[in-house]
N, C-alpha and C. Protein backbone atom coordinates (compact mmCIF):
# COMPACT_ATOMS: atom_id res chain seq x y z
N UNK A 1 -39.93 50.45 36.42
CA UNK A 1 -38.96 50.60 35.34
C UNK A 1 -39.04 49.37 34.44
N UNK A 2 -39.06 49.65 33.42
CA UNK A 2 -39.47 48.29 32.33
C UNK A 2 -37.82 47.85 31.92
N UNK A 3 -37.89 46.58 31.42
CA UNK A 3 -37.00 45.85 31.33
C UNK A 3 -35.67 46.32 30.66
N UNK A 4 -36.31 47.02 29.15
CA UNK A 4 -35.42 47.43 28.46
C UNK A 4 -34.56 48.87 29.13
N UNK A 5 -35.07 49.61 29.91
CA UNK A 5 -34.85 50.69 30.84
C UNK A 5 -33.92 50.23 31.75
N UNK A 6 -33.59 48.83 31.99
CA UNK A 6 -32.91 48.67 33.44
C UNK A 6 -31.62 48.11 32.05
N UNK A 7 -32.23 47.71 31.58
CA UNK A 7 -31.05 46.71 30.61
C UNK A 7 -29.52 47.90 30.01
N UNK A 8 -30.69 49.04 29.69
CA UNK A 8 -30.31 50.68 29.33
C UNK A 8 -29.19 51.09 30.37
N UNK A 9 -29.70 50.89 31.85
CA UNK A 9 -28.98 51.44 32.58
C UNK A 9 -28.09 50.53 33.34
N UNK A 10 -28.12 49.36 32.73
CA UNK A 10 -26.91 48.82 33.30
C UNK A 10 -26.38 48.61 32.22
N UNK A 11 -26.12 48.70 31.29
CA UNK A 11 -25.28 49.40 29.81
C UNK A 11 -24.25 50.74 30.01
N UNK A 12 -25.28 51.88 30.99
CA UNK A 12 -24.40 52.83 31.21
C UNK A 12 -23.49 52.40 32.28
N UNK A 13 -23.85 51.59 33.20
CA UNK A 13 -23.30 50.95 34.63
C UNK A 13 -21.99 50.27 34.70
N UNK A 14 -22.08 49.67 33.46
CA UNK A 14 -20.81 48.41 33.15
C UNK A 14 -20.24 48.23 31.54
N UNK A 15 -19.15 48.58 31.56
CA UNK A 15 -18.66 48.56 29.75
C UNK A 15 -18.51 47.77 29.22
N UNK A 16 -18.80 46.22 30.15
CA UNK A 16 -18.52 44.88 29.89
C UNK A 16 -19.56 44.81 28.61
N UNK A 17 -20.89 45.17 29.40
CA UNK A 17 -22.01 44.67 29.42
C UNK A 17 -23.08 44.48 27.60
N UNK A 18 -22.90 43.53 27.26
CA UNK A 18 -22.70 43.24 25.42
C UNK A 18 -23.83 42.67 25.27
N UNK A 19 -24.82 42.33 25.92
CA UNK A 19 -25.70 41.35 25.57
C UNK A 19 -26.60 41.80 24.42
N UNK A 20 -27.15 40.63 23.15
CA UNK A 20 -28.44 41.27 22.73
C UNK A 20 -29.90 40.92 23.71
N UNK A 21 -31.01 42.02 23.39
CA UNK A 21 -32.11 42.05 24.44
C UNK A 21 -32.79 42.26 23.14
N UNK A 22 -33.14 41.69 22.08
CA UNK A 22 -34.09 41.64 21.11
C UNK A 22 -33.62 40.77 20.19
N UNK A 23 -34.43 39.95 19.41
CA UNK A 23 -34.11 39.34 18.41
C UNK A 23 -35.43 39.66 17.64
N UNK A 24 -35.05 39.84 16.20
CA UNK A 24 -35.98 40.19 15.15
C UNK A 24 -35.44 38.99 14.38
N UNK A 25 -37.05 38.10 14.37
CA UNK A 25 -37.01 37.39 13.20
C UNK A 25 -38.15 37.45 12.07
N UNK A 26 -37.65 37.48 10.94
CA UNK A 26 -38.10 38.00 9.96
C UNK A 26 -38.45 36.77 9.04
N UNK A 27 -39.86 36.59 8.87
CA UNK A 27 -39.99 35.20 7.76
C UNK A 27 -40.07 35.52 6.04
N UNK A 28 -39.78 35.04 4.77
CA UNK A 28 -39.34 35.60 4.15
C UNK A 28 -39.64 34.58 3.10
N UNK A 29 -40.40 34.96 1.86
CA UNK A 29 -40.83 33.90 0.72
C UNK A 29 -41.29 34.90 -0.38
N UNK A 30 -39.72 35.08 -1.49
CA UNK A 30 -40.27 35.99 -3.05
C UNK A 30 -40.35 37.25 -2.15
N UNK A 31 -39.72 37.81 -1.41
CA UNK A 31 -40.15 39.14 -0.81
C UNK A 31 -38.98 40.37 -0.84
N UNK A 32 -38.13 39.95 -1.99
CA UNK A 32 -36.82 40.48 -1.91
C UNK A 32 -36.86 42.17 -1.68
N UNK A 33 -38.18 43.17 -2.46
CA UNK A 33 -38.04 44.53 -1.91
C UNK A 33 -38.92 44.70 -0.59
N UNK A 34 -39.65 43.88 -0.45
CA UNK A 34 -40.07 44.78 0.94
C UNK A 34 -38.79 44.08 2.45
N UNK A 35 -38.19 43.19 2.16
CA UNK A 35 -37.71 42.77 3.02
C UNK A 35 -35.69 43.28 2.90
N UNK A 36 -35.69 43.80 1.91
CA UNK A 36 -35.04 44.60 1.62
C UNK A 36 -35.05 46.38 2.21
N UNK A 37 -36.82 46.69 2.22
CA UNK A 37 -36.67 47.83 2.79
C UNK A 37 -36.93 47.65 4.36
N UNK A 38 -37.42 46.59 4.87
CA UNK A 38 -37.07 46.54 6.71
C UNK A 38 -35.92 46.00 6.49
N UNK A 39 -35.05 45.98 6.04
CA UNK A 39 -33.52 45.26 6.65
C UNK A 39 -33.07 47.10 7.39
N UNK A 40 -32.89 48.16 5.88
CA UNK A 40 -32.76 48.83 5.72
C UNK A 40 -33.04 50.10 6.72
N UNK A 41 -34.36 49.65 7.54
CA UNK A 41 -35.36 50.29 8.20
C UNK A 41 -34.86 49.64 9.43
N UNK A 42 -34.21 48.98 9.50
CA UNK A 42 -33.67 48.54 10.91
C UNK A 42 -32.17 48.81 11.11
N UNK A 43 -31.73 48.99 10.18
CA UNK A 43 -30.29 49.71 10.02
C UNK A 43 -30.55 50.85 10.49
N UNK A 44 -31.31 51.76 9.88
CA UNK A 44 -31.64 53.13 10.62
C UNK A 44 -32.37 53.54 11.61
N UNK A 45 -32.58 52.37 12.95
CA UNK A 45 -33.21 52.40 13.94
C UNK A 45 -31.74 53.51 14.74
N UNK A 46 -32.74 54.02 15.91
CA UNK A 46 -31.54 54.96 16.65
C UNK A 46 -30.71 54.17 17.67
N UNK A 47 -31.62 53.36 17.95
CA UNK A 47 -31.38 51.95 19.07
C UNK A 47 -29.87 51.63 18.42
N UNK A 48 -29.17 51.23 19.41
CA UNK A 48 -27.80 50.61 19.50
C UNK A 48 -28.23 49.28 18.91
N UNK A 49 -27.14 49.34 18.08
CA UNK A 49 -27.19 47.88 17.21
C UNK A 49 -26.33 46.70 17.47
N UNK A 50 -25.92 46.95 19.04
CA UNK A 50 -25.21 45.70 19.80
C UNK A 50 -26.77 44.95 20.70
N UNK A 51 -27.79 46.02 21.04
CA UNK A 51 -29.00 45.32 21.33
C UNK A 51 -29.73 44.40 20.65
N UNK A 52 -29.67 44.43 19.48
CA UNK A 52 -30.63 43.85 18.83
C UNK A 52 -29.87 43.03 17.71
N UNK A 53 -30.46 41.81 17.12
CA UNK A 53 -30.35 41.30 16.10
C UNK A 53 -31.56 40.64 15.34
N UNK A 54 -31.16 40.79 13.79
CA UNK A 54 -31.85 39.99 12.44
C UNK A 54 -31.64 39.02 12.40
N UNK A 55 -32.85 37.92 12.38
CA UNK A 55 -32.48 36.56 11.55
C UNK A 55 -33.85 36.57 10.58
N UNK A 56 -33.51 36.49 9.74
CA UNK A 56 -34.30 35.82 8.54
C UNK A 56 -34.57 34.22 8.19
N UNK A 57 -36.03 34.33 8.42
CA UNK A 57 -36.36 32.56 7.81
C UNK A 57 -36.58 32.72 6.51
N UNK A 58 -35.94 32.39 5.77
CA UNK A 58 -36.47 32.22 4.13
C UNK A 58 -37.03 30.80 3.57
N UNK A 59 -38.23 30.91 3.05
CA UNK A 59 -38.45 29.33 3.07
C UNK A 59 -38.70 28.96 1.31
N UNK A 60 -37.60 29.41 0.88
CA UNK A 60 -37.45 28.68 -0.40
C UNK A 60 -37.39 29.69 -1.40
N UNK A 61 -37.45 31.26 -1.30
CA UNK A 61 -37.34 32.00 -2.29
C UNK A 61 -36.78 31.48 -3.48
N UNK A 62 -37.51 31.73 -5.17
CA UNK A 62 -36.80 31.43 -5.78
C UNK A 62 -36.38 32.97 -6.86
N UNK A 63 -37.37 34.01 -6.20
CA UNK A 63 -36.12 35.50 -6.08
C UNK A 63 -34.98 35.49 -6.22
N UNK A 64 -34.55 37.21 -5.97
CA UNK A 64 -33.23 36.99 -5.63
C UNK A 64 -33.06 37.85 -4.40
N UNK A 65 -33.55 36.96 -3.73
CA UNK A 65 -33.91 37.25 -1.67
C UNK A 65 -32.27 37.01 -1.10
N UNK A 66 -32.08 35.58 -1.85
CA UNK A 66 -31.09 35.19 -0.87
C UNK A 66 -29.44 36.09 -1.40
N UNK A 67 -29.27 36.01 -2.81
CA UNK A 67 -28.52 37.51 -3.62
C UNK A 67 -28.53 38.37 -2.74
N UNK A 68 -29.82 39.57 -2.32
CA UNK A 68 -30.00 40.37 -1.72
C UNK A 68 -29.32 40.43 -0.35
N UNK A 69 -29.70 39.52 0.02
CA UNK A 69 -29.14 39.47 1.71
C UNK A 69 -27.58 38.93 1.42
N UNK A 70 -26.91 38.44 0.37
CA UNK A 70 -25.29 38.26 1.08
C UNK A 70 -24.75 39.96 0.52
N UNK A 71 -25.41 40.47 -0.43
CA UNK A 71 -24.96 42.37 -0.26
C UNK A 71 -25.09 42.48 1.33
N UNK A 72 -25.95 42.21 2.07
CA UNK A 72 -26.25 42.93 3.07
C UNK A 72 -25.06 42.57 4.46
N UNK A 73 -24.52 41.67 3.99
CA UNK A 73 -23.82 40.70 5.22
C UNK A 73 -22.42 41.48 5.00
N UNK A 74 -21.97 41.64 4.31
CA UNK A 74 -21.02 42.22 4.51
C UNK A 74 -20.75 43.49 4.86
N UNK A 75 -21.76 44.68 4.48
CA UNK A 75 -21.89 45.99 4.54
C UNK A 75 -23.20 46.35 5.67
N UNK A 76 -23.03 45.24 6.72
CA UNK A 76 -24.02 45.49 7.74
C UNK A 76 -23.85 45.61 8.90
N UNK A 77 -23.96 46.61 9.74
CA UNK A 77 -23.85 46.06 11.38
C UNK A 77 -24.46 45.24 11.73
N UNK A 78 -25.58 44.82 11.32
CA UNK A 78 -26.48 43.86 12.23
C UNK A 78 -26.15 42.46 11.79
């Protein structure tokens, strides 16, 4: 049984049980639509969105990356 499978079933096991078991980090430079459409694309994963979380490295966009992402912070589960 693989990790995420046991993690699964002790999720159904215990209502406590909150942990994230993924972290997505996302590196990020002038990339405001494509990183705009995986934010988006991870919003509509089927996966429970108490498993997993986004962090974004942005390393200096002078876009409007960082604009983009405070829309997203408020109107986001993740």
């Amino acid at each position: 049984m693989s990790n995420l499978k046991k993690v699964t079933q002790a999720d159904i096991n215990k209502d406590n049980f909150e942990s994230v078991i993924l972290s997505i980090v996302i590196p990020s430079y002038n990339s405001v639509k494509l990183l705009s459409r995986c934010i988006n694309a991870l919003e509509n994963q089927s996966a429970k969105k108490k498993f997993f979380e986004i962090a974004i490295a942005d390393d200096g966009s002078t876009d409007e990356t960082l604009e983009m992402l405070g829309t997203f912070k408020p109107r986001s589960e993740l």
